[in-house]
Protein backbone atom coordinates (compact mmCIF):
# COMPACT_ATOMS: atom_id res chain seq x y z
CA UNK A 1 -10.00 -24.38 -11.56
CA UNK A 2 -13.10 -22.88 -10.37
CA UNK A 3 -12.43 -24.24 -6.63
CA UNK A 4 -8.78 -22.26 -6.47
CA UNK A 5 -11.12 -19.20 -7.91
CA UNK A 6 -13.29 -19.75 -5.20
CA UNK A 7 -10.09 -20.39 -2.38
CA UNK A 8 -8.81 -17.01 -4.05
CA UNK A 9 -11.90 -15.09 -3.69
CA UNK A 10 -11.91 -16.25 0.25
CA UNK A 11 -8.54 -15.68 1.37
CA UNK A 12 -8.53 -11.93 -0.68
CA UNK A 13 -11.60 -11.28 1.17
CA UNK A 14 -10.29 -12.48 4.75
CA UNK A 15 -6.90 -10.72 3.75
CA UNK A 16 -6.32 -9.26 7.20
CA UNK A 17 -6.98 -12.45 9.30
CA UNK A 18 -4.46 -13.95 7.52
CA UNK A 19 -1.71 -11.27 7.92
CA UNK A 20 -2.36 -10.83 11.66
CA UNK A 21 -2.51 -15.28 11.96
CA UNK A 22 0.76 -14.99 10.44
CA UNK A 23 2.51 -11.84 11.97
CA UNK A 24 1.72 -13.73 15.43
CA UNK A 25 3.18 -17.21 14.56
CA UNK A 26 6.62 -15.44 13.15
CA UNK A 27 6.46 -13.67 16.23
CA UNK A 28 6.41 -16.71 18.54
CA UNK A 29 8.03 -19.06 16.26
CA UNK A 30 10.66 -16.81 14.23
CA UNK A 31 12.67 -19.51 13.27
CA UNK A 32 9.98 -21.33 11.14
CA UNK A 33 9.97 -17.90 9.00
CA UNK A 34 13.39 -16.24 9.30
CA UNK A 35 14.36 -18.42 5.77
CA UNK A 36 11.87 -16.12 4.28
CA UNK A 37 13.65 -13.03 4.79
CA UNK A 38 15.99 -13.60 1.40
CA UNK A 39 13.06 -12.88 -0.88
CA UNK A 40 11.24 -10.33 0.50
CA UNK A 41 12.06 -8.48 -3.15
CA UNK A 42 11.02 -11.04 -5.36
CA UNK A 43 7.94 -11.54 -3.27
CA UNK A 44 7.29 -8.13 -4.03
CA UNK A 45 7.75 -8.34 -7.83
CA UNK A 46 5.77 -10.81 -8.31
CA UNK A 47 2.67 -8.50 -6.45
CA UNK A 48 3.43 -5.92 -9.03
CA UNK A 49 3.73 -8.13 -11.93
CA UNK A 50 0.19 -8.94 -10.60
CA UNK A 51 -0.98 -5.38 -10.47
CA UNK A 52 0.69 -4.96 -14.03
CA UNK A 53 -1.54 -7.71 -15.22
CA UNK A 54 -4.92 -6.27 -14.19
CA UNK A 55 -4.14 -2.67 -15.97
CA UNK A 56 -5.99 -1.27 -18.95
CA UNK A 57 -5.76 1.80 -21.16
CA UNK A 58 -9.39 2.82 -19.53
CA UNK A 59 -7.19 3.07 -15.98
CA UNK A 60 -4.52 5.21 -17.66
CA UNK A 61 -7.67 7.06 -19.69
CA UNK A 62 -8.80 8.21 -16.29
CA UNK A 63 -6.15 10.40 -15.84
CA UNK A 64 -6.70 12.24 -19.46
CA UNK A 65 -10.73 12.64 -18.33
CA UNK A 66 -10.21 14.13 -15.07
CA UNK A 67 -6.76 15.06 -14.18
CA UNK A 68 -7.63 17.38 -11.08
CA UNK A 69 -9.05 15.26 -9.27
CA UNK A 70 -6.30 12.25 -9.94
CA UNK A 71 -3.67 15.38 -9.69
CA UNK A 72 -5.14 16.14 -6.22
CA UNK A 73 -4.92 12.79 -4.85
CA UNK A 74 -1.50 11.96 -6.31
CA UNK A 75 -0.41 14.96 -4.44
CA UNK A 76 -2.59 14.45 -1.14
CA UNK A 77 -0.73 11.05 -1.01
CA UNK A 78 3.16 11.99 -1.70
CA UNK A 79 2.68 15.40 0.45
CA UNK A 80 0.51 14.25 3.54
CA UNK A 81 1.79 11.15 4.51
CA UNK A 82 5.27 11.88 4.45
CA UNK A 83 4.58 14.81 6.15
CA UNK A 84 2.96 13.13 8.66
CA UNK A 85 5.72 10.55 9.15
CA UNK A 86 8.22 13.37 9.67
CA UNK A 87 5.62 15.11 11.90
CA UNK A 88 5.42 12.16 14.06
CA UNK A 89 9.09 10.94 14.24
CA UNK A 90 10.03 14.26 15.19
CA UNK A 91 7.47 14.88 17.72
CA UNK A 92 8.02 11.73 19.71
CA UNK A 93 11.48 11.36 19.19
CA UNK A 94 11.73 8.06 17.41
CA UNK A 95 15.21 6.20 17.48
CA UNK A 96 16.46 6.94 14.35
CA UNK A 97 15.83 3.09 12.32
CA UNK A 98 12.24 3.51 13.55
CA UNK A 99 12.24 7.18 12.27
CA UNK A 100 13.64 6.10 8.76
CA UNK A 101 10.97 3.03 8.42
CA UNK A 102 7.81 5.32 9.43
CA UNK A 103 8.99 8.26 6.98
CA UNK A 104 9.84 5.45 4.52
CA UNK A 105 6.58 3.46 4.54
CA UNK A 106 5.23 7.70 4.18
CA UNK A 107 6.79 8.47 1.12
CA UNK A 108 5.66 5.10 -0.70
CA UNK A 109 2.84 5.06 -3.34
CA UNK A 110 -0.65 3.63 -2.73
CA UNK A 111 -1.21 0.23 -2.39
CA UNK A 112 -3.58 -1.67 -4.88
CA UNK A 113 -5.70 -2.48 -1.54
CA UNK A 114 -7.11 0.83 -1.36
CA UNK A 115 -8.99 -0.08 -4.60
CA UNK A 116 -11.13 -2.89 -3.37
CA UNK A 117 -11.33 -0.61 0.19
CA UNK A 118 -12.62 2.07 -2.09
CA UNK A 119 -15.18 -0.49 -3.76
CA UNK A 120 -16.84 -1.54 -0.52
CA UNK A 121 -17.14 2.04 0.74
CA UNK A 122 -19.09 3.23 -2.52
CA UNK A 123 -16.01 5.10 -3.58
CA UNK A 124 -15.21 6.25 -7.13
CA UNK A 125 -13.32 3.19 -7.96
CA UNK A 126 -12.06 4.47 -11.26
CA UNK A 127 -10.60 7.19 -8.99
CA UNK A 128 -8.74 5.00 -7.34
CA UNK A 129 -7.24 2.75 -10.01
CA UNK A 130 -5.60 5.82 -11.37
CA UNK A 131 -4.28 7.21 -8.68
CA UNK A 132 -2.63 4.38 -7.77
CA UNK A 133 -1.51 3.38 -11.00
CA UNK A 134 0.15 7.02 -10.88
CA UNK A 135 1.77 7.20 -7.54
CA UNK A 136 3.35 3.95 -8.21
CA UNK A 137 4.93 4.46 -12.10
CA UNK A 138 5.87 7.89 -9.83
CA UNK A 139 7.59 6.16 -7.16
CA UNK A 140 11.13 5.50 -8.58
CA UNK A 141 11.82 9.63 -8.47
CA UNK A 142 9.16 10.74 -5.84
CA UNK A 143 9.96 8.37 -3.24
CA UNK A 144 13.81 8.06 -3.10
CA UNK A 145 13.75 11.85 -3.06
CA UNK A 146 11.26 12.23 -0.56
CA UNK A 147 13.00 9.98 1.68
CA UNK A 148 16.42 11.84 1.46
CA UNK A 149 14.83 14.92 1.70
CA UNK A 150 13.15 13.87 4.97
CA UNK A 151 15.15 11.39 6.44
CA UNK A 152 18.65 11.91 6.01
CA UNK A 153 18.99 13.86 9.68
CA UNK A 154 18.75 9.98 11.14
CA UNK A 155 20.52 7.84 8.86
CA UNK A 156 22.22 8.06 5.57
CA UNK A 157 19.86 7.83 2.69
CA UNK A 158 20.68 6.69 -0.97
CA UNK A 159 18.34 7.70 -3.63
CA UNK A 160 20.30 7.04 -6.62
CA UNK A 161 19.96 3.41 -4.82
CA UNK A 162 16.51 3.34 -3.89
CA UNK A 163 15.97 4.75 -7.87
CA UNK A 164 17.06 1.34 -9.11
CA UNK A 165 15.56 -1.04 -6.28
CA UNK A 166 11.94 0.76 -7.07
CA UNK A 167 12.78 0.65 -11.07
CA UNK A 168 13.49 -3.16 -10.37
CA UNK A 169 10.57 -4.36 -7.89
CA UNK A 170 7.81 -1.92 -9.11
CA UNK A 171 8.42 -0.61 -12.80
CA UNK A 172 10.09 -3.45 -14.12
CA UNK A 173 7.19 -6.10 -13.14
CA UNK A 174 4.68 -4.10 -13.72
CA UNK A 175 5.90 -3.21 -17.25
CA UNK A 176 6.03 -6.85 -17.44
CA UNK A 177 2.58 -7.23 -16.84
CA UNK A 178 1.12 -4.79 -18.93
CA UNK A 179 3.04 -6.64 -21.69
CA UNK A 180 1.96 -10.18 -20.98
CA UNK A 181 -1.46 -8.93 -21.06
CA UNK A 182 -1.68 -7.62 -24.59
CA UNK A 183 0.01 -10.53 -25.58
CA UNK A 184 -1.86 -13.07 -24.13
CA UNK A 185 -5.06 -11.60 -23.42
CA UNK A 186 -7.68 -14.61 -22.43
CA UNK A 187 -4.49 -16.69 -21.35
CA UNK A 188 -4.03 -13.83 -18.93
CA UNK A 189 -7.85 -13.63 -17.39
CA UNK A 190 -7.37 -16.94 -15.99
CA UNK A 191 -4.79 -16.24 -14.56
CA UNK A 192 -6.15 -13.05 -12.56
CA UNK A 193 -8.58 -15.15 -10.58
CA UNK A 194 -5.22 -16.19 -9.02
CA UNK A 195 -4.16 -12.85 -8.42
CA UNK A 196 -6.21 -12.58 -4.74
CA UNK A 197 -4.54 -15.99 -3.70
CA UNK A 198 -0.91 -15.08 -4.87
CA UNK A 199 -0.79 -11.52 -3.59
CA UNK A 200 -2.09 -12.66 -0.19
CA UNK A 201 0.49 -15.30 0.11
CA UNK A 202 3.59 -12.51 -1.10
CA UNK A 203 2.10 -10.38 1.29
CA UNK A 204 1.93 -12.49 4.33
CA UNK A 205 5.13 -14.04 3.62
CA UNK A 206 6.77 -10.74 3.81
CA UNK A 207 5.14 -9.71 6.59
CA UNK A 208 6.20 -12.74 8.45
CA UNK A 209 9.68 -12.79 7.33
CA UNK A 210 10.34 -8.87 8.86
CA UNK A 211 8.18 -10.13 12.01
CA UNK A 212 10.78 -13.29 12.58
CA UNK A 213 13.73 -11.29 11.59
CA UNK A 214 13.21 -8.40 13.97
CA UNK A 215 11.09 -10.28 16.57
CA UNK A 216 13.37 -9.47 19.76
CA UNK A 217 13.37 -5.37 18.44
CA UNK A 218 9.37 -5.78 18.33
CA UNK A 219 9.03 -7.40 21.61
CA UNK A 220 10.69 -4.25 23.14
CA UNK A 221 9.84 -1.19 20.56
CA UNK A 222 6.53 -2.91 19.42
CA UNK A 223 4.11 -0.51 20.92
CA UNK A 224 5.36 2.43 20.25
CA UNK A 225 5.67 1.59 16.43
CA UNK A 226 1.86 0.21 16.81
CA UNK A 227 1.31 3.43 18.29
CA UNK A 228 2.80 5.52 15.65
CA UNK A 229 1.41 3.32 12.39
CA UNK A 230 -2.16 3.75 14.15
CA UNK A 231 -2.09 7.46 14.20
CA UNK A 232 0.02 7.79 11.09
CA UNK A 233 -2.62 5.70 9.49
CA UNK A 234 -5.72 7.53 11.11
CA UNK A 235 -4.54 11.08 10.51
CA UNK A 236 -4.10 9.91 6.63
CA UNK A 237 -7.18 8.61 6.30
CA UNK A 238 -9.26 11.66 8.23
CA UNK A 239 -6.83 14.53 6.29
CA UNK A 240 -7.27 12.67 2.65
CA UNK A 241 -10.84 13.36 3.37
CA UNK A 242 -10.69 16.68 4.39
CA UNK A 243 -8.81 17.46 1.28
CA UNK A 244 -11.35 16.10 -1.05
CA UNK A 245 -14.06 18.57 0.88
CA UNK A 246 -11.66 20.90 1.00
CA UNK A 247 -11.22 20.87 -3.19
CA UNK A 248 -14.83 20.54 -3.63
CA UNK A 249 -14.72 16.95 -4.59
CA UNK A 250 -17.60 14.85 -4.34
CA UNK A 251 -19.03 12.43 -1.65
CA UNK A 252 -17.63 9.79 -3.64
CA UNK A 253 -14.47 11.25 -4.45
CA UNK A 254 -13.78 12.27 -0.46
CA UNK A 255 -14.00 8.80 0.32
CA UNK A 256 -11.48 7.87 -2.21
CA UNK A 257 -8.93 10.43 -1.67
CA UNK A 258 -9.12 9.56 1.85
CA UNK A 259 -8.92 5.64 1.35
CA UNK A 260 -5.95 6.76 -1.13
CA UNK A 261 -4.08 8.89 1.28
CA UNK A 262 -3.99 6.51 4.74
CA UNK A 263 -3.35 3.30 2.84
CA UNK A 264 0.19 2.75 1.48
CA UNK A 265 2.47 0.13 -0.44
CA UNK A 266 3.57 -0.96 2.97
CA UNK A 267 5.15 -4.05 1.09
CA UNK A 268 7.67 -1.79 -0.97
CA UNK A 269 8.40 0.01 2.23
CA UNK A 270 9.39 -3.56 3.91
CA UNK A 271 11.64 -3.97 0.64
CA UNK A 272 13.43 -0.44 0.77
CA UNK A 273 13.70 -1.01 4.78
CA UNK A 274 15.63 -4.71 3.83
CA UNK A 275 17.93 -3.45 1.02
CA UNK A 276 19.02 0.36 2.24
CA UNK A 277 18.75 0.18 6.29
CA UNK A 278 17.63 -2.43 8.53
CA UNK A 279 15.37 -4.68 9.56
CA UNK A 280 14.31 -2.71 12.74
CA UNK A 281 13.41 -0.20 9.72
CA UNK A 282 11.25 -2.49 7.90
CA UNK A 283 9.01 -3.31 11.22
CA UNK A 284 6.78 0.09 10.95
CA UNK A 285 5.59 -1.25 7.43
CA UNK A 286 5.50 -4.60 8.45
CA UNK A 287 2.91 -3.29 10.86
CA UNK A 288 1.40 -0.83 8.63
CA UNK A 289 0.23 -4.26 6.55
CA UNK A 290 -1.75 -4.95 9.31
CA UNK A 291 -2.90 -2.40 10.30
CA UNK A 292 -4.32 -0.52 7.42
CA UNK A 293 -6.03 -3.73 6.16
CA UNK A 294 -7.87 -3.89 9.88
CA UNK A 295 -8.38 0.02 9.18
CA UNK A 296 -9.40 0.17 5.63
CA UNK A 297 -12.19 -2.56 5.96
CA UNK A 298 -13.40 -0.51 9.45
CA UNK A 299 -13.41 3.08 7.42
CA UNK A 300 -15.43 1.48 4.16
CA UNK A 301 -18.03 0.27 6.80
CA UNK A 302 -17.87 3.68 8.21
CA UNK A 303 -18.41 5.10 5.06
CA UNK A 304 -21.13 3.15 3.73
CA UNK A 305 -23.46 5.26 5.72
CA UNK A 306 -22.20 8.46 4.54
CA UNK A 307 -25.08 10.11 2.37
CA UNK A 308 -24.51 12.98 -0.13
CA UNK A 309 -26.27 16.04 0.25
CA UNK A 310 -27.07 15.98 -3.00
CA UNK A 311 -28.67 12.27 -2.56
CA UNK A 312 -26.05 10.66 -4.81
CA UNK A 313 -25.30 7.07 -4.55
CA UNK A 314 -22.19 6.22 -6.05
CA UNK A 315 -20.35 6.58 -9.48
CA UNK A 316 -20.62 3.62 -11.49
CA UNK A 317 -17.61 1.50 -10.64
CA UNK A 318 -14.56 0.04 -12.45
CA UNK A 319 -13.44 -3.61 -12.22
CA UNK A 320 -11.81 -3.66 -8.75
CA UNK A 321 -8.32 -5.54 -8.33
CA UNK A 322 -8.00 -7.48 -4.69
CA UNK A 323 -4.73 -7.10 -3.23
């Protein structure tokens, strides 16, 4: 057991080698990963049941101690990347499936990356655990309506659908989660050693599976959406900084709000894409998973060397969940 711990810890902490291995090889060879493509949404469930299982009352608590700061990054995240997306689509006239997967990936919630991104920079971890617990039990209303708000002048947009498909793959397993922990308690920490190992798999699987799917689309529109998920990505990361500077927030807290903006659930994105639109619409967070865990690991470097006037270090950190 304590060799598929160890095998866990390595392949959560080479995460992005293994997404971009795999994102080339469904690109090459599509038809050894096309079969994949049919469970893209469970994939995703079971990532959330994971996230479900490594919540606590003391991530939830975090909201009750200092809701301004949790309320300004929950709404730095569903205001300035969507805005962004829109922003971007518009400006460089996107075909419209591209347009609806960059706005789409926008308007999801955080992904649980951005906590272990925050840990290495010398975030405020606990900072981070709730606002991505909170973006994500927000995501069944804020996202759907988000989306069809912004991107119903390309394609036709369903949020009563989306409602139920985020309820489903999000709520649902996660609800499940919390559950299964307060049942089974020790059974359950065994089991979250696992969690970097399973997670990575899900993830790459899904990533591969859009890759093989929409291969001949990338080999012709590829660059632009690399293009677009770069600076999509980059302007996230740079405003969710400026935001915490801007609402006096802490060294600490800057680096978490920006981590928390620029890096989204790209995997729920890739399931919305599959079930509502296209797959041409699930490329730009296909990408996104690549790119933002080449990013985030670049930016927490970056940020290690940032030093508060003040002379503070860091906040004492929270157990940090590997995506």
């Amino acid at each position: 057991m304590q060799a598929v711990a160890r095998l866990s810890q390595f392949v959560g902490k080479t995460f992005a080698i293994w997404v971009l291995l795999f994102a080339i090889l469904a690109f090459f060879s599509p038809d050894q990963f096309r079969w994949i493509a049919p469970y893209i949404v469970p994939l995703l469930g079971i990532i959330m049941f994971g996230m479900g299982l490594t919540l606590s009352r003391k991530d939830f608590a975090e909201v009750f101690r200092r809701p301004g700061a949790v309320a300004v990054g929950v709404l730095g995240q569903f205001i300035i990347m969507p805005s962004l997306a829109w922003l971007l689509s518009v400006a460089l006239q996107l075909p419209p499936e591209i347009a609806v997967g960059v706005i789409l990936v926008g308007c999801c919630p955080g992904g649980t990356a951005s906590n272990v991104m925050t840990f290495l920079a010398r975030g405020d971890v606990a900072l981070s655990v709730a606002i991505t617990s909170v973006t994500t039990l927000l995501a069944p209303v804020v996202t759907p309506a988000l989306i069809y708000l912004l991107a119903s002048q390309w394609l036709d947009v369903s949020a009563a659908a989306m409602f139920w498909s985020i309820l489903q793959v999000v709520v649902l397993p996660i609800a499940l989660g919390i559950a299964a922990q307060s049942l089974l308690r020790e059974k359950v920490k065994t089991c979250t050693e696992l969690l970097p190992l399973v997670s990575v798999v899900a993830i790459v699987a899904i990533v591969a599976a859009v890759v093989a799917v929409s291969q001949q689309k990338i080999a012709t529109t590829g660059l632009t959406i690399f293009a677009v998920v770069v600076l999509h990505n980059g302007l996230g990361l740079l405003l969710g900084y400026l935001l915490g500077k801007v609402t006096g927030l802490g060294l600490a807290q800057r680096k978490t709000l920006s981590i928390e903006v620029g890096m989204q659930n790209s995997g729920l994105g890739v399931a919305l894409a599959t079930a509502h639109f296209s797959p041409l619409a699930a490329v730009p967070s296909a990408i996104f998973s690549v790119w933002h865990n080449i990013s985030g690991p670049l930016v927490a470097t970056l940020f290690q060397r940032f030093s508060d006037d003040k002379g503070e270090e860091r906040e004492p950190q929270a157990a940090v969940r590997q995506a």
